[in-house]
N, C-alpha and C. Protein backbone atom coordinates (compact mmCIF):
# COMPACT_ATOMS: atom_id res chain seq x y z
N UNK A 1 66.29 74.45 64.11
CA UNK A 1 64.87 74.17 63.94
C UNK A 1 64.26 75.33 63.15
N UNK A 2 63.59 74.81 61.82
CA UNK A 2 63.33 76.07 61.36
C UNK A 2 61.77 76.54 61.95
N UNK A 3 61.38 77.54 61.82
CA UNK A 3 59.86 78.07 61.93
C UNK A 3 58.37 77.20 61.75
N UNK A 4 59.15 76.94 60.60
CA UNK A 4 57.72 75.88 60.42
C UNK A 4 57.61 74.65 61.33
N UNK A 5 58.48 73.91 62.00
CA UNK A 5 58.92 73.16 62.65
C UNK A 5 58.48 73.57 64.64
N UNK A 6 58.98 75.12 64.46
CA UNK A 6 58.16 75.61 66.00
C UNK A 6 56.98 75.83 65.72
N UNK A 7 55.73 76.15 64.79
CA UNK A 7 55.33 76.23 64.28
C UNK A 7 54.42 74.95 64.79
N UNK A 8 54.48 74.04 63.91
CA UNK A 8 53.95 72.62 64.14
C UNK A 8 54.34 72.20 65.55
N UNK A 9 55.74 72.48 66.23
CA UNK A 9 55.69 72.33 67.63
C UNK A 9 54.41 72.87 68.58
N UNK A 10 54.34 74.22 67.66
CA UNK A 10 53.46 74.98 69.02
C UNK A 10 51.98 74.12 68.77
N UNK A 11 51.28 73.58 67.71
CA UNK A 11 50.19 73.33 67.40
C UNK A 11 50.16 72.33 67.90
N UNK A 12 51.05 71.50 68.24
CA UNK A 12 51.06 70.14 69.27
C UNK A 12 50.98 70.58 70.33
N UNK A 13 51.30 71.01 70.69
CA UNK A 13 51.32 71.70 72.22
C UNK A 13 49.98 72.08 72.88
N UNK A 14 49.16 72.50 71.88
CA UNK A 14 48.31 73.56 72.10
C UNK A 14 46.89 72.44 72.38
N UNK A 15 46.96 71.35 71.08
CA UNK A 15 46.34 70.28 70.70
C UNK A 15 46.31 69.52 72.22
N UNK A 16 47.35 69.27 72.73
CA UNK A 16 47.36 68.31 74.08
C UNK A 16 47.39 69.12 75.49
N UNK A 17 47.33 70.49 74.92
CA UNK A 17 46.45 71.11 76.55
C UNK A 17 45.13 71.26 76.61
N UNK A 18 44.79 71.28 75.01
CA UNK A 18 42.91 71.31 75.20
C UNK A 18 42.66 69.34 76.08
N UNK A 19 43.43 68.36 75.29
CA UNK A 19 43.06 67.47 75.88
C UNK A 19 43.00 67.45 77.63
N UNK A 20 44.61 67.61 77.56
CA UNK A 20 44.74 67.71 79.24
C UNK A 20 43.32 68.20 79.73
N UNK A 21 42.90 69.07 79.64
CA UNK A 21 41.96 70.19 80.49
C UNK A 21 40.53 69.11 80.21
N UNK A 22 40.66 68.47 79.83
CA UNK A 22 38.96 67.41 79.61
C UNK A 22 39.20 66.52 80.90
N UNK A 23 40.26 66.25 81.01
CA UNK A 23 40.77 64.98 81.99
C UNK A 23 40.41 65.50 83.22
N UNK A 24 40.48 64.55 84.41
CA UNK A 24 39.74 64.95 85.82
C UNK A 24 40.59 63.65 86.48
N UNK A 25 41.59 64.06 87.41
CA UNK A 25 42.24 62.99 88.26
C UNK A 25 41.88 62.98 89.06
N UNK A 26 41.10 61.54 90.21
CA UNK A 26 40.95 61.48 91.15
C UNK A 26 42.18 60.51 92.31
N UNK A 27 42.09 60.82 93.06
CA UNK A 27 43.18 60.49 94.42
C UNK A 27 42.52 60.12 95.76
N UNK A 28 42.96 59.27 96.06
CA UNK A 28 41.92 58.98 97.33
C UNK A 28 43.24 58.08 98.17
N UNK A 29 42.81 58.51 99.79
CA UNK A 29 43.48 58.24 101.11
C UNK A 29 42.89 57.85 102.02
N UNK A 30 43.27 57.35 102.92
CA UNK A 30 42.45 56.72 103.85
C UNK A 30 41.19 56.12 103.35
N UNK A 31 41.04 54.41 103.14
CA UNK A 31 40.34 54.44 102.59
C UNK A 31 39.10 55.02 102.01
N UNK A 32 39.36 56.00 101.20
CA UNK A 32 38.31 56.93 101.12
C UNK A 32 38.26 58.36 101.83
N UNK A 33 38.67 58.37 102.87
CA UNK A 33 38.26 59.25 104.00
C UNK A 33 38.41 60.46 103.12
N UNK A 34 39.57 60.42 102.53
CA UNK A 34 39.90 61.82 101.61
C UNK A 34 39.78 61.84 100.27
N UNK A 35 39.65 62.23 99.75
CA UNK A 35 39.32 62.44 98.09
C UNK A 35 39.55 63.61 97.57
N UNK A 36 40.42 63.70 96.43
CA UNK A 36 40.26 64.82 95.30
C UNK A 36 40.48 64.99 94.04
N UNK A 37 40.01 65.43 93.58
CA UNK A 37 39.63 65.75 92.16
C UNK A 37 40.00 66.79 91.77
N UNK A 38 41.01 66.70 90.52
CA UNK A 38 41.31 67.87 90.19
C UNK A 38 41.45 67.59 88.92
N UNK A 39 41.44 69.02 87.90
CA UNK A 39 41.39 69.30 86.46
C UNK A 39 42.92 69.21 85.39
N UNK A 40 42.47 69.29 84.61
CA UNK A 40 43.97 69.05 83.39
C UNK A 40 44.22 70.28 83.47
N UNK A 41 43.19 71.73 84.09
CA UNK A 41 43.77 72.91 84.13
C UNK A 41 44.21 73.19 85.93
N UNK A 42 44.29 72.17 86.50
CA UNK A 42 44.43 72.21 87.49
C UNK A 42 44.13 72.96 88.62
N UNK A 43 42.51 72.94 88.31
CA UNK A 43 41.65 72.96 89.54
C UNK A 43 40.62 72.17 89.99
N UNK A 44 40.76 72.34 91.50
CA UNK A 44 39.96 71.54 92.37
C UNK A 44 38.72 71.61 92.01
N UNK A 45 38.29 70.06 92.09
CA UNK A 45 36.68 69.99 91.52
C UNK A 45 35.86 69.63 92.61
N UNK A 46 36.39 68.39 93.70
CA UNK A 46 35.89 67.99 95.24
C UNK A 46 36.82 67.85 95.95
C-alpha cells in the first residue's frame, strides 16, 4: 500500500468519525423503564 493510499485511508477514517460523533443511539428496556442515550463519541447523554 503505498502512502498516498494510507493517506486517503486516513482521510476516510477521519471523515466517518466526525459523522459517527453527530449520531445519538437510543436503547430502551423494560418497556421504557430504562433508557439510554449515548454518543458516536461515546458518551452518556440520559
Amino acid at each position: 500500500m503505498s502512502r498516498f493510499d494510507q493517506a486517503k485511508m486516513l482521510l476516510q477514517v477521519k471523515k466517518i468519525q466526525k459523522e459517527l460523533q453527530k449520531m445519538v443511539i437510543t436503547v430502551e428496556q423494560g418497556d421504557g423503564a430504562v433508557r439510554v442515550e449515548i454518543t458516536g463519541e461515546q458518551k452518556l447523554k440520559k
